[in-house]
C-alpha atoms as a PDB file:
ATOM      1  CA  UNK A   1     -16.528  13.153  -1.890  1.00  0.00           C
ATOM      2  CA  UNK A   2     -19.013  11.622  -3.820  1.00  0.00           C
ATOM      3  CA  UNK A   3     -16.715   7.811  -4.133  1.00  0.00           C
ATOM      4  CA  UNK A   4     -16.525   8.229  -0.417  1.00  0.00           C
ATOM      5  CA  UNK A   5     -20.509   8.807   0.536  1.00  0.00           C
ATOM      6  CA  UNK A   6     -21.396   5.954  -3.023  1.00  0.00           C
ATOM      7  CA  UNK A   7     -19.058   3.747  -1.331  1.00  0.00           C
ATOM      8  CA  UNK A   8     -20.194   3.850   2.002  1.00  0.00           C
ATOM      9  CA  UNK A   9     -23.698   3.753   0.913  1.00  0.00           C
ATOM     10  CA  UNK A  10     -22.912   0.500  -0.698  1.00  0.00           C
ATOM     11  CA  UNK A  11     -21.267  -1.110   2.178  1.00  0.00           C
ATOM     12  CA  UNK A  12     -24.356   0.055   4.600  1.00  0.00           C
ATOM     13  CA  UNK A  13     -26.357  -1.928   1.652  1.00  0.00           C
ATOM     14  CA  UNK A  14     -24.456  -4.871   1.801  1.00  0.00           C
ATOM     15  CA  UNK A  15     -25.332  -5.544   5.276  1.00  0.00           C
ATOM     16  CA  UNK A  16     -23.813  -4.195   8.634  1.00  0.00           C
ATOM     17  CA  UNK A  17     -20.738  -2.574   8.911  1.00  0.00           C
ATOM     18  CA  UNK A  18     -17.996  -3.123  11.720  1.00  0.00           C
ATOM     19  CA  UNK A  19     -15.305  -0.934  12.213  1.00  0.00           C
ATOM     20  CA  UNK A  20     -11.836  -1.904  11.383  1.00  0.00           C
ATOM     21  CA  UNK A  21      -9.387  -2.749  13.931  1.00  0.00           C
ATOM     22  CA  UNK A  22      -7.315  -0.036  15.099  1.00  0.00           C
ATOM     23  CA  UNK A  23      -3.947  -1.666  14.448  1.00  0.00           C
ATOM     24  CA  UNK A  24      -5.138  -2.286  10.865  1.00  0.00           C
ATOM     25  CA  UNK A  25      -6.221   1.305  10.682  1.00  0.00           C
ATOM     26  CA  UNK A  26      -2.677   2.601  11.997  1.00  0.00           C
ATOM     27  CA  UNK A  27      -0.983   0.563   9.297  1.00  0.00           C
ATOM     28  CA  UNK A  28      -3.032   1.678   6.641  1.00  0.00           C
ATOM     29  CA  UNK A  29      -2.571   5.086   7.606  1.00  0.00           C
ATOM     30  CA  UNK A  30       1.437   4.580   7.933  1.00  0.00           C
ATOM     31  CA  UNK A  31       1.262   3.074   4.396  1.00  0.00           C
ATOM     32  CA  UNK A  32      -0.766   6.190   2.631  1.00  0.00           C
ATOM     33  CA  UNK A  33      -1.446   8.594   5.351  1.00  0.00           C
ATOM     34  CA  UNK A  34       1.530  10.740   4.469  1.00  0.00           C
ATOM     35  CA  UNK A  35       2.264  14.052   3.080  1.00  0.00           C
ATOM     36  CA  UNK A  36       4.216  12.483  -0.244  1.00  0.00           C
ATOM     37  CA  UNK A  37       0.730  10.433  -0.733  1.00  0.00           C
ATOM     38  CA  UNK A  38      -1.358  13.104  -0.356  1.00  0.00           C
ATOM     39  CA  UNK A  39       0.377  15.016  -2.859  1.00  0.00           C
ATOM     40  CA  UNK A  40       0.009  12.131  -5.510  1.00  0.00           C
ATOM     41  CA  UNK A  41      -3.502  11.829  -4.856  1.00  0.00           C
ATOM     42  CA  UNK A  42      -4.013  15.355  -4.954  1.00  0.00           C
ATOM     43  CA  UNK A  43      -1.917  16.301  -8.357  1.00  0.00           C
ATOM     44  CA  UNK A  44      -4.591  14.266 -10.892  1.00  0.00           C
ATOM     45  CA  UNK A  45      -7.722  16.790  -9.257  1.00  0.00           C
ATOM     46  CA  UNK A  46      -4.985  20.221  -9.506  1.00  0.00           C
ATOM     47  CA  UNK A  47      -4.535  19.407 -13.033  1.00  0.00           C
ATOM     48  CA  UNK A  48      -8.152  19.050 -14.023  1.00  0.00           C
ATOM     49  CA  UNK A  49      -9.351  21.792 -11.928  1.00  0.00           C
ATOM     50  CA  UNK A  50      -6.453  23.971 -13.750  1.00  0.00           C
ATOM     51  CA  UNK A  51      -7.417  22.745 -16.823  1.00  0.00           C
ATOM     52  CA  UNK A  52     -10.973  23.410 -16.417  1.00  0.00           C
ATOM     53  CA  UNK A  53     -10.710  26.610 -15.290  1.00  0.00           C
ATOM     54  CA  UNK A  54      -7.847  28.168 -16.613  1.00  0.00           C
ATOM     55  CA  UNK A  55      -8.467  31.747 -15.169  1.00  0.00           C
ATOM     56  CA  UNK A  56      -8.833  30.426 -12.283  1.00  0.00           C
ATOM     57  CA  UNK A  57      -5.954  32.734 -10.844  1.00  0.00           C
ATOM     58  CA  UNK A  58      -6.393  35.484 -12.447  1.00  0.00           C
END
């Protein structure tokens, strides 16, 4: 969360933002919008939230 707000508070900094274009959007979304990528983006937090907290479960 905090790259997502940092980066979006430097693009409103840079000067006005426009929205992308929706077919753009849909392809980006197509290319890492699915479940498989999700799970690859996900695994590197799991394993330092696991590692952090290893009683986590218990």
């Amino acid at each position: 969360m905090d790259n997502a707000a940092r980066t979006q508070l430097l693009a409103e900094a840079a000067g006005a933002t426009k929205p992308i274009p929706h077919e753009v959007a849909k392809l980006t979304a197509g290319q890492v919008g699915t479940h498989k990528g999700g799970c690859f983006s996900f695994q590197p937090l799991w394993d330092w939230i696991t590692a952090e907290e290893p009683d986590l479960f218990n």
